[in-house]
N, C-alpha and C. Protein backbone atom coordinates (compact mmCIF):
# COMPACT_ATOMS: atom_id res chain seq x y z
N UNK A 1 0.83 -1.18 0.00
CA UNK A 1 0.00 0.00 0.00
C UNK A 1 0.88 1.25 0.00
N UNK A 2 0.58 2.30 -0.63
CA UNK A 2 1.37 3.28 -0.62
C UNK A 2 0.98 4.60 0.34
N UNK A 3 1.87 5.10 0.50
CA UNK A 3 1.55 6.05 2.17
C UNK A 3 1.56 7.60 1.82
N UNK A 4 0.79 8.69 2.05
CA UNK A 4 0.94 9.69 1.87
C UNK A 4 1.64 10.29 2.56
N UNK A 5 2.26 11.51 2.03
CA UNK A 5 3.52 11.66 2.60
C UNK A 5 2.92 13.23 3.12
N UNK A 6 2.43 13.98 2.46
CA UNK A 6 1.95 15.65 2.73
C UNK A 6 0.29 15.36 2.72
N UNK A 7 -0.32 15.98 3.99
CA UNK A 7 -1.59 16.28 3.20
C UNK A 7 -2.09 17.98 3.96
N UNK A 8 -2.69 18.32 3.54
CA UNK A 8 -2.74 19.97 3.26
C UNK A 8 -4.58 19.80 3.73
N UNK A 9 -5.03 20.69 4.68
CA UNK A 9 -7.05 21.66 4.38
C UNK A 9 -6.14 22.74 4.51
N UNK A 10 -7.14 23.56 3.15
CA UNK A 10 -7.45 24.34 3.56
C UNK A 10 -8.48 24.70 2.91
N UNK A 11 -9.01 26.39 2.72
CA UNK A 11 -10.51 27.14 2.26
C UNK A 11 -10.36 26.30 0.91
N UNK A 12 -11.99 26.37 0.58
CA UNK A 12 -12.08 26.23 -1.11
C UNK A 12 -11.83 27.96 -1.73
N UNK A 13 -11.42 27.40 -2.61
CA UNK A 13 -11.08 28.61 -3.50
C UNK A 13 -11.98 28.54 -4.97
N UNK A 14 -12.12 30.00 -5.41
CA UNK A 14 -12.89 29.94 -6.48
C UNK A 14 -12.13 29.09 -7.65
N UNK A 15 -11.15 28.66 -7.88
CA UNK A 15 -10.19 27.89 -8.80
C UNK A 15 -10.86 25.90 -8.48
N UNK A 16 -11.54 26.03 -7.07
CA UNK A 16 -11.46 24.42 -6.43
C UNK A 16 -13.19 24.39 -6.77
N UNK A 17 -14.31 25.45 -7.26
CA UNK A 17 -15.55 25.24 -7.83
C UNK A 17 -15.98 24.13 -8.56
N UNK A 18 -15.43 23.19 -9.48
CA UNK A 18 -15.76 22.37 -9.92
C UNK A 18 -15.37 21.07 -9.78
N UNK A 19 -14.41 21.13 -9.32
CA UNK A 19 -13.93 19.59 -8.48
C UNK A 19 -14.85 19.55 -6.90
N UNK A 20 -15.28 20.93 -6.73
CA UNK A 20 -16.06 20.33 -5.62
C UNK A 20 -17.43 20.16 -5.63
N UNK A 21 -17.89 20.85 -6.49
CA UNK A 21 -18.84 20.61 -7.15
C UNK A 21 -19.13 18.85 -7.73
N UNK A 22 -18.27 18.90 -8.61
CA UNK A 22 -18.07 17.01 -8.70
C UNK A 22 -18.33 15.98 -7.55
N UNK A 23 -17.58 16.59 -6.43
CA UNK A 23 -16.90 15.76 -5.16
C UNK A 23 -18.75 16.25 -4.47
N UNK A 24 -19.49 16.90 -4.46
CA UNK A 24 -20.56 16.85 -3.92
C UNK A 24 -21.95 16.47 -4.73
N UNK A 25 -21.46 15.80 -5.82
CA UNK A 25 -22.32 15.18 -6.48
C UNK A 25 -22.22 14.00 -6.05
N UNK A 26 -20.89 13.09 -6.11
CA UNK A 26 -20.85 11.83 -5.62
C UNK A 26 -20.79 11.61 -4.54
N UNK A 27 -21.20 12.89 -3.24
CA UNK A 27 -20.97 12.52 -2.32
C UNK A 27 -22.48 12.38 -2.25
N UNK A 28 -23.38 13.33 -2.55
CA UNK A 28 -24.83 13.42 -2.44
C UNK A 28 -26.05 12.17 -3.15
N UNK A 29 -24.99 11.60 -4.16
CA UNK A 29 -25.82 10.19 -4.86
C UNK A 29 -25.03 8.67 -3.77
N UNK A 30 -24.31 9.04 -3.02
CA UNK A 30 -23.71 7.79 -2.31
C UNK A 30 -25.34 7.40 -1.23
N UNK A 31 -25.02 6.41 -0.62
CA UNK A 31 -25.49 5.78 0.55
C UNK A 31 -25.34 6.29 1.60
N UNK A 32 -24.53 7.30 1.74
CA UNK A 32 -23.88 7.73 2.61
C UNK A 32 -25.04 9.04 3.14
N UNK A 33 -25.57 9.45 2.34
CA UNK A 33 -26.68 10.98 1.76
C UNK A 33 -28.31 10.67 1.94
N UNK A 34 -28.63 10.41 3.09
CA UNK A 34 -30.57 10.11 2.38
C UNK A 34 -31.28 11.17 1.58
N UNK A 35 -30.79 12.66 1.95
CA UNK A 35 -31.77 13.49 1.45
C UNK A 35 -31.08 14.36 -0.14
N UNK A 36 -31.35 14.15 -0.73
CA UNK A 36 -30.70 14.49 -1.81
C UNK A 36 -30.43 15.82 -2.22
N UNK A 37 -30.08 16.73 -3.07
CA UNK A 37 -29.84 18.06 -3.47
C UNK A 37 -29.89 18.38 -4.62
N UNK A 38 -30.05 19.29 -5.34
CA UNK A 38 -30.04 20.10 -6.39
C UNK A 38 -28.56 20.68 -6.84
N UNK A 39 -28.23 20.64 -7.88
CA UNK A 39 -26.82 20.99 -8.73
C UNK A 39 -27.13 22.77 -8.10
N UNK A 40 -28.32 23.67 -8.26
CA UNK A 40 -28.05 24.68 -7.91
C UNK A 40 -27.82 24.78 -6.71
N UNK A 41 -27.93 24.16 -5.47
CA UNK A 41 -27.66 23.95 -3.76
C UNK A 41 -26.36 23.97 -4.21
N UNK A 42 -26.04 22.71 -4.65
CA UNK A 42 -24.11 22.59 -4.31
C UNK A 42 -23.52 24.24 -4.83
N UNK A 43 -24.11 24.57 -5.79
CA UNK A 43 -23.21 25.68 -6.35
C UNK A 43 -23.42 26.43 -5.66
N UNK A 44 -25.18 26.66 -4.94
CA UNK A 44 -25.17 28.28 -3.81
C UNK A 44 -24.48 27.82 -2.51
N UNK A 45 -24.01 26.69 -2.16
CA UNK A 45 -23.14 26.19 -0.95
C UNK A 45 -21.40 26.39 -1.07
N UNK A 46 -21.41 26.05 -2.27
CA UNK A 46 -19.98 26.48 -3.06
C UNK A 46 -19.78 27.98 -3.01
N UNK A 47 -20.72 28.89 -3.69
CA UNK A 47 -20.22 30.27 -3.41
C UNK A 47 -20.33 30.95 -2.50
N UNK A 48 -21.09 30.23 -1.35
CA UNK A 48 -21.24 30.71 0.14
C UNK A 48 -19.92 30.58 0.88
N UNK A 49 -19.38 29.65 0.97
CA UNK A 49 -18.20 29.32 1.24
C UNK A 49 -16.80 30.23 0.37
N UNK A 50 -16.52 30.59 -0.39
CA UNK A 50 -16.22 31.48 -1.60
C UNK A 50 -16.10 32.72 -1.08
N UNK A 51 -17.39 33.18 -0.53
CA UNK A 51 -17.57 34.55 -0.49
C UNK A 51 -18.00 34.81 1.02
N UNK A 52 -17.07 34.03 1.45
CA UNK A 52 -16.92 34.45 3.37
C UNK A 52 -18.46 34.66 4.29
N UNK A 53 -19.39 33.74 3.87
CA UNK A 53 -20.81 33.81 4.64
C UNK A 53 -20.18 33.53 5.93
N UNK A 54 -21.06 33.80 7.03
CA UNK A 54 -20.38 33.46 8.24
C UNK A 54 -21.50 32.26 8.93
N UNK A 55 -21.89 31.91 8.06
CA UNK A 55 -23.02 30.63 8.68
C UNK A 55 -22.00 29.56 8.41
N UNK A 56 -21.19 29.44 6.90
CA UNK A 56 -20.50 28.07 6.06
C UNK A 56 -19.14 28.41 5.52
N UNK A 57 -18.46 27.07 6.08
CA UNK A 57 -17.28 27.27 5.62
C UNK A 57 -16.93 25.95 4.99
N UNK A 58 -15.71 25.98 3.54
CA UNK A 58 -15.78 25.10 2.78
C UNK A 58 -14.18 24.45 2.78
N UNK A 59 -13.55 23.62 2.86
CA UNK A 59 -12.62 23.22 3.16
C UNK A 59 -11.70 22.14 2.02
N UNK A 60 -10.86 22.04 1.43
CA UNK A 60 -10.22 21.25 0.26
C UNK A 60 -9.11 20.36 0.91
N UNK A 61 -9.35 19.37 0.68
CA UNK A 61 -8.16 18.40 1.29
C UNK A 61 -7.07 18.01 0.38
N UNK A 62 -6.40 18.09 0.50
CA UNK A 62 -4.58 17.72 -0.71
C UNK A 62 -4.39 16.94 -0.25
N UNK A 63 -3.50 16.00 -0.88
CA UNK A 63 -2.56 15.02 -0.63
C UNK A 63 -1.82 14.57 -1.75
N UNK A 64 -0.50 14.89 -0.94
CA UNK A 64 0.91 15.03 -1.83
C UNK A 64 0.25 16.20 -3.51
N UNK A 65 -0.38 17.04 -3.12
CA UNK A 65 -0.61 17.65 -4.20
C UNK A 65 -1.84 18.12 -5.16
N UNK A 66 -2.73 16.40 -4.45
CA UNK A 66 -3.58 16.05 -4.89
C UNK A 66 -5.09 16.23 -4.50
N UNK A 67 -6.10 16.82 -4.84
CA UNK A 67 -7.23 17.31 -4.82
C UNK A 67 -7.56 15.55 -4.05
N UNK A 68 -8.41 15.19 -2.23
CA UNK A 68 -8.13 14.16 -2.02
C UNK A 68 -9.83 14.34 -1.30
N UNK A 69 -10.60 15.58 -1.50
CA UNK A 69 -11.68 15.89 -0.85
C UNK A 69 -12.30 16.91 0.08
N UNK A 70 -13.02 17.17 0.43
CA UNK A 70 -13.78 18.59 0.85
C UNK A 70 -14.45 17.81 2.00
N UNK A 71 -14.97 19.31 2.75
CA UNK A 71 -15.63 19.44 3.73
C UNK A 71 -16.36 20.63 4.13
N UNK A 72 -17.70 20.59 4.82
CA UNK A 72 -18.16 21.72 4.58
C UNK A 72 -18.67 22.16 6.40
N UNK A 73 -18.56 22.85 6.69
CA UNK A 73 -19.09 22.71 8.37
C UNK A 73 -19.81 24.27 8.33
N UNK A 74 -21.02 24.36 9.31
CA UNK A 74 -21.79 25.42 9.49
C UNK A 74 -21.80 25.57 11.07
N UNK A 75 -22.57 26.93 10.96
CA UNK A 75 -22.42 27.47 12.23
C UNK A 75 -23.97 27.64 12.70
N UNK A 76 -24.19 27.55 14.02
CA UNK A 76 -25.61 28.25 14.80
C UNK A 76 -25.34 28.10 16.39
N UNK A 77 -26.53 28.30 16.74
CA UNK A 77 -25.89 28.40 18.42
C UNK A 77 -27.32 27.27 18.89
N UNK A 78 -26.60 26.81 19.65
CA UNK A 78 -27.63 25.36 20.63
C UNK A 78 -27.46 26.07 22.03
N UNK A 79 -29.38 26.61 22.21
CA UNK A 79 -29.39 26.37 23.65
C UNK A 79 -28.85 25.23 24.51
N UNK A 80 -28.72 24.27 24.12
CA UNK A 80 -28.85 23.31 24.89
C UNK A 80 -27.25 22.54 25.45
N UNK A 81 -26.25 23.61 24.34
CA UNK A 81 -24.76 23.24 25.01
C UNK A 81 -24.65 25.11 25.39
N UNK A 82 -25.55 25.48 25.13
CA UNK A 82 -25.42 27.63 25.64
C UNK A 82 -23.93 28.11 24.57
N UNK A 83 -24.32 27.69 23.74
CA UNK A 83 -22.86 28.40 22.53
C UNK A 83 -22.80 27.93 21.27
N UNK A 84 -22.46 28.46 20.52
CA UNK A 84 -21.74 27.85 19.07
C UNK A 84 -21.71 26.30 18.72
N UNK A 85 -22.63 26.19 18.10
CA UNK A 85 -22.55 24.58 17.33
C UNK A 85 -21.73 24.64 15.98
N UNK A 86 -21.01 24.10 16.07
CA UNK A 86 -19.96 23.68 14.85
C UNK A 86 -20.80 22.44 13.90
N UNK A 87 -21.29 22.61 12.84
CA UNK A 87 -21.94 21.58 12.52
C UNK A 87 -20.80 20.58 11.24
N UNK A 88 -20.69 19.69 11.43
CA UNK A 88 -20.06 19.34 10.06
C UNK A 88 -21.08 18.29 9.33
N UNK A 89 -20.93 19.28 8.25
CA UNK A 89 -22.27 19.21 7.00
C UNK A 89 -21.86 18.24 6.16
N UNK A 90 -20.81 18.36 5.42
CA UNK A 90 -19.94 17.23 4.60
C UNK A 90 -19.24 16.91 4.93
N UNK A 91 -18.78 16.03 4.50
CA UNK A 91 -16.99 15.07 4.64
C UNK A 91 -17.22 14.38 3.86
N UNK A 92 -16.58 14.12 2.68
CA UNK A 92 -16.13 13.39 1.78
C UNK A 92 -14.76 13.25 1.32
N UNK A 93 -14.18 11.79 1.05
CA UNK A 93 -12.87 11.58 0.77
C UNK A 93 -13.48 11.21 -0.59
N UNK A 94 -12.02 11.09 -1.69
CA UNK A 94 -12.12 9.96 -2.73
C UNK A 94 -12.13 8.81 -2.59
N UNK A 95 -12.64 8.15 -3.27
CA UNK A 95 -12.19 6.56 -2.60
C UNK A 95 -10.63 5.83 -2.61
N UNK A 96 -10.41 6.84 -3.52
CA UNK A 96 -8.34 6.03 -3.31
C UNK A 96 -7.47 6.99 -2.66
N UNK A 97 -8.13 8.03 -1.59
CA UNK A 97 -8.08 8.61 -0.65
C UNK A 97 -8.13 8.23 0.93
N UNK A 98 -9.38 7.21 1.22
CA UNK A 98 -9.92 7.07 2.29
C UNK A 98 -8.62 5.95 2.87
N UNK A 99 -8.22 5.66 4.42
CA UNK A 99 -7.66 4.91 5.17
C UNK A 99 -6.62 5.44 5.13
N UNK A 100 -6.28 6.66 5.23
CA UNK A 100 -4.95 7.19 5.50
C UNK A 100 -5.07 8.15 6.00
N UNK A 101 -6.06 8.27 6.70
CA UNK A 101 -6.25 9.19 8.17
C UNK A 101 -6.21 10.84 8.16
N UNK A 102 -6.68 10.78 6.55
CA UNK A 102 -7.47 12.65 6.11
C UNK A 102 -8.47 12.78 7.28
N UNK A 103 -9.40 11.91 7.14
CA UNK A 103 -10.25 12.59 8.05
C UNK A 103 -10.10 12.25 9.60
N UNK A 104 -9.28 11.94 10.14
CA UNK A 104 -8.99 12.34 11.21
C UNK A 104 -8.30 13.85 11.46
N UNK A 105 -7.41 13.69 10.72
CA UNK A 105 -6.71 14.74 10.40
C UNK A 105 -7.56 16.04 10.38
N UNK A 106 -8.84 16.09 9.59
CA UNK A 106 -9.47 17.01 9.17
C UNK A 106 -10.16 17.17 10.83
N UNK A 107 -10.72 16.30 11.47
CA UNK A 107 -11.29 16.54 13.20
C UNK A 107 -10.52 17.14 13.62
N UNK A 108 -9.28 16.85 13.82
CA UNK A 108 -8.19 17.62 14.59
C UNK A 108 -7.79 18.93 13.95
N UNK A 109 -8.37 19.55 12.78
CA UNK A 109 -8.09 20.23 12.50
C UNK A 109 -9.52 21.62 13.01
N UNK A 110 -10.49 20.92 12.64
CA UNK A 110 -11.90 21.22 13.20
C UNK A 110 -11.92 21.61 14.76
N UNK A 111 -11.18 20.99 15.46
CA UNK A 111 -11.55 20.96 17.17
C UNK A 111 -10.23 22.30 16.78
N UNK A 112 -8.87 22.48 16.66
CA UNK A 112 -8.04 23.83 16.68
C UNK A 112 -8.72 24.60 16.46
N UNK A 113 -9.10 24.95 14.82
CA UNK A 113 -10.22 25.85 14.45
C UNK A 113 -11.42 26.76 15.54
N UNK A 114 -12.06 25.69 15.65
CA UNK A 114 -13.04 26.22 16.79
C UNK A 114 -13.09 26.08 18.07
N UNK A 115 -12.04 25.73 18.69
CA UNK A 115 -12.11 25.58 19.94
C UNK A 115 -12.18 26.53 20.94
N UNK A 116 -11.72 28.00 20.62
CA UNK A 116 -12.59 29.17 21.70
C UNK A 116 -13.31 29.27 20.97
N UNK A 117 -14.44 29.45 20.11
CA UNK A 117 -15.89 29.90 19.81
C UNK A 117 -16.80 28.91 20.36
N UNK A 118 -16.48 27.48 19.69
CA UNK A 118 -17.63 26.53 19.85
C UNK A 118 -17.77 25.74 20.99
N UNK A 119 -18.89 25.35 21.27
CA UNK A 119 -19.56 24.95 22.66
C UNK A 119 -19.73 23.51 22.21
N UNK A 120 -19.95 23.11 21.03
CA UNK A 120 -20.42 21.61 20.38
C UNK A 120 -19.69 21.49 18.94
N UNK A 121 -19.35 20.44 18.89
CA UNK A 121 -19.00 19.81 17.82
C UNK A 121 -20.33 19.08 17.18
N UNK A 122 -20.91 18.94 15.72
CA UNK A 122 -22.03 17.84 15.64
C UNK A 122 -22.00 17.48 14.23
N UNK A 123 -22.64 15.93 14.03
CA UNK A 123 -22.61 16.16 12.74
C UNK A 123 -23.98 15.20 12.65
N UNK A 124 -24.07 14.56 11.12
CA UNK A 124 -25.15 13.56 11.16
C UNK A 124 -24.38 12.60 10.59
N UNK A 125 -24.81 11.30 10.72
CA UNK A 125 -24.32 10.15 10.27
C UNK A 125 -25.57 8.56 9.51
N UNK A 126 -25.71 8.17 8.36
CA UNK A 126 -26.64 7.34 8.32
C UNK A 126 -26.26 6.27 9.05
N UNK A 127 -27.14 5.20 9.81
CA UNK A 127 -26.56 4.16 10.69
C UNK A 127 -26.28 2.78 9.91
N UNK A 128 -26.63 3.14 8.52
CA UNK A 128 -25.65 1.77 7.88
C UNK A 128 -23.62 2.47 7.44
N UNK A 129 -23.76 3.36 7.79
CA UNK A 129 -22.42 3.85 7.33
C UNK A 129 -21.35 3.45 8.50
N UNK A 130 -21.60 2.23 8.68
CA UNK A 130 -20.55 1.91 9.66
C UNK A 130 -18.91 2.13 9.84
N UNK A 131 -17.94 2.70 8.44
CA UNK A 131 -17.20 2.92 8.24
C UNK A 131 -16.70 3.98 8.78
N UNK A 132 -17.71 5.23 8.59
CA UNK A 132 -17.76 6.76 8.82
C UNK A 132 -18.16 6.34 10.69
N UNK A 133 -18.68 5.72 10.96
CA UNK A 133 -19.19 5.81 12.80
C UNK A 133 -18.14 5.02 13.81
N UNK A 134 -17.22 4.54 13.09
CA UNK A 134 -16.40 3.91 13.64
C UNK A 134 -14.81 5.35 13.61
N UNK A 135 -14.98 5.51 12.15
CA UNK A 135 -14.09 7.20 12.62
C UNK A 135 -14.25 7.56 13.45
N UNK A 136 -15.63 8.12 13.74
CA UNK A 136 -16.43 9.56 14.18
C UNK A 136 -15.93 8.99 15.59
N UNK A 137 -16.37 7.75 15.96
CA UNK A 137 -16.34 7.20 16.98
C UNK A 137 -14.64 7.53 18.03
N UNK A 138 -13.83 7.22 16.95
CA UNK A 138 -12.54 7.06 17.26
C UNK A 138 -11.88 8.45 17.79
N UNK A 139 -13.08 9.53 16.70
CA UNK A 139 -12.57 10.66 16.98
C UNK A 139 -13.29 11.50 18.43
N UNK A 140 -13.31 10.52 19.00
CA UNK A 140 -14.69 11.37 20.22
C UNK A 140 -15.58 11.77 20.19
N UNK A 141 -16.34 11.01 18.64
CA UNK A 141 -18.11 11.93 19.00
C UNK A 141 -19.20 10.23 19.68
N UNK A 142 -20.10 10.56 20.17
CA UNK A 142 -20.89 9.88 20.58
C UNK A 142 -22.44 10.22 19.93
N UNK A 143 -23.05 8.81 20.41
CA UNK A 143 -24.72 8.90 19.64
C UNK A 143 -24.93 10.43 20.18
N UNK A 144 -25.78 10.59 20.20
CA UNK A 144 -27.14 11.27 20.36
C UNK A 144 -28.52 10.61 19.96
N UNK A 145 -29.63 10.56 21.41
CA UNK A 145 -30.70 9.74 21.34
C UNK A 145 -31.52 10.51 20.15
N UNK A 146 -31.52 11.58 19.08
CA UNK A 146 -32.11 12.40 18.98
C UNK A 146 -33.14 12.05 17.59
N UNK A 147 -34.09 11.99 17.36
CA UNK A 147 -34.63 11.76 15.99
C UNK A 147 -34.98 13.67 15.75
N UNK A 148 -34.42 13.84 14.36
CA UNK A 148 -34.72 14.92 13.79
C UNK A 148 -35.80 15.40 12.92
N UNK A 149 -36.72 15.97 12.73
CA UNK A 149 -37.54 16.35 11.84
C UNK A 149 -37.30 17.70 11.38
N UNK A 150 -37.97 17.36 9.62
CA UNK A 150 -37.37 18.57 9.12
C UNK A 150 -38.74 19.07 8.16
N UNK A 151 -39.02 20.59 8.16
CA UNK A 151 -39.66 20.89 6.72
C UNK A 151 -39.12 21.60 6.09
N UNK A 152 -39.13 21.29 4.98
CA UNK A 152 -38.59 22.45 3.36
C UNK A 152 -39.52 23.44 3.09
N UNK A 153 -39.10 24.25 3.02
CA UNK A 153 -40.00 25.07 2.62
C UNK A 153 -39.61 25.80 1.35
């Protein structure tokens, strides 16, 4: 197996628009995604991130050079930890990316980041994605009893 030697987050840049764009198409048709999205979402999520919203921030992962995946994390505040919820919205690797410990990497990069603002770390996870809950797991997050409901409007 071969070992990466550099890997690099940082912001998406308007130059990284269509590889992430790509990278959130296949992340949004995986198993991984129940609720699906619109090509115009990814792009108004893409230029939100782009153009310094302060709800979303968009993140590009390298390795040795190489475009290796994104991440997208949002912001709001939870009564219920009294501060800043860090939400992480995406995470996606490539697949000849994954097991070489980007996304750990990318947590530890997440907890520096926000660690005087945010009160919570959170994300969502589907419960057949046992791959991703065994990370998450590794990386210190735990269940939550919580069932969510949502309307679109």
């Amino acid at each position: 197996m071969n070992t990466i030697v550099k890997t690099k987050i940082r912001n998406i840049e308007n130059t990284d628009k269509l590889c992430v764009f790509n990278m959130m198409k296949d992340f949004y048709n995986s198993p991984a995604v129940i609720h699906k999205a619109s090509d115009e979402t990814f792009l108004a999520d893409i230029r939100a991130c782009i153009e310094g919203s302060p709800y979303i921030e968009g993140f590009v992962f390298e390795a040795d050079g190489k475009t290796a995946g994104y991440a997208m994390v949002a912001k709001s505040f939870s009564t219920e930890a009294g501060g800043i919820c860090i939400w992480i919205e995406d995470i996606y690797l490539k697949p000849e990316f994954r097991g070489y410990g980007i996304g750990k990497e990318f947590f530890n990069f997440v907890e520096n980041r926000y660690k005087d603002q945010a009160a919570r770390l959170r994300l969502e996870v589907e419960p057949s994605n046992a791959r991703a809950i065994e990370v998450y797991k590794k990386s210190g997050y735990e269940e939550l009893p919580y069932m969510q409901m949502i309307k679109t409007l």
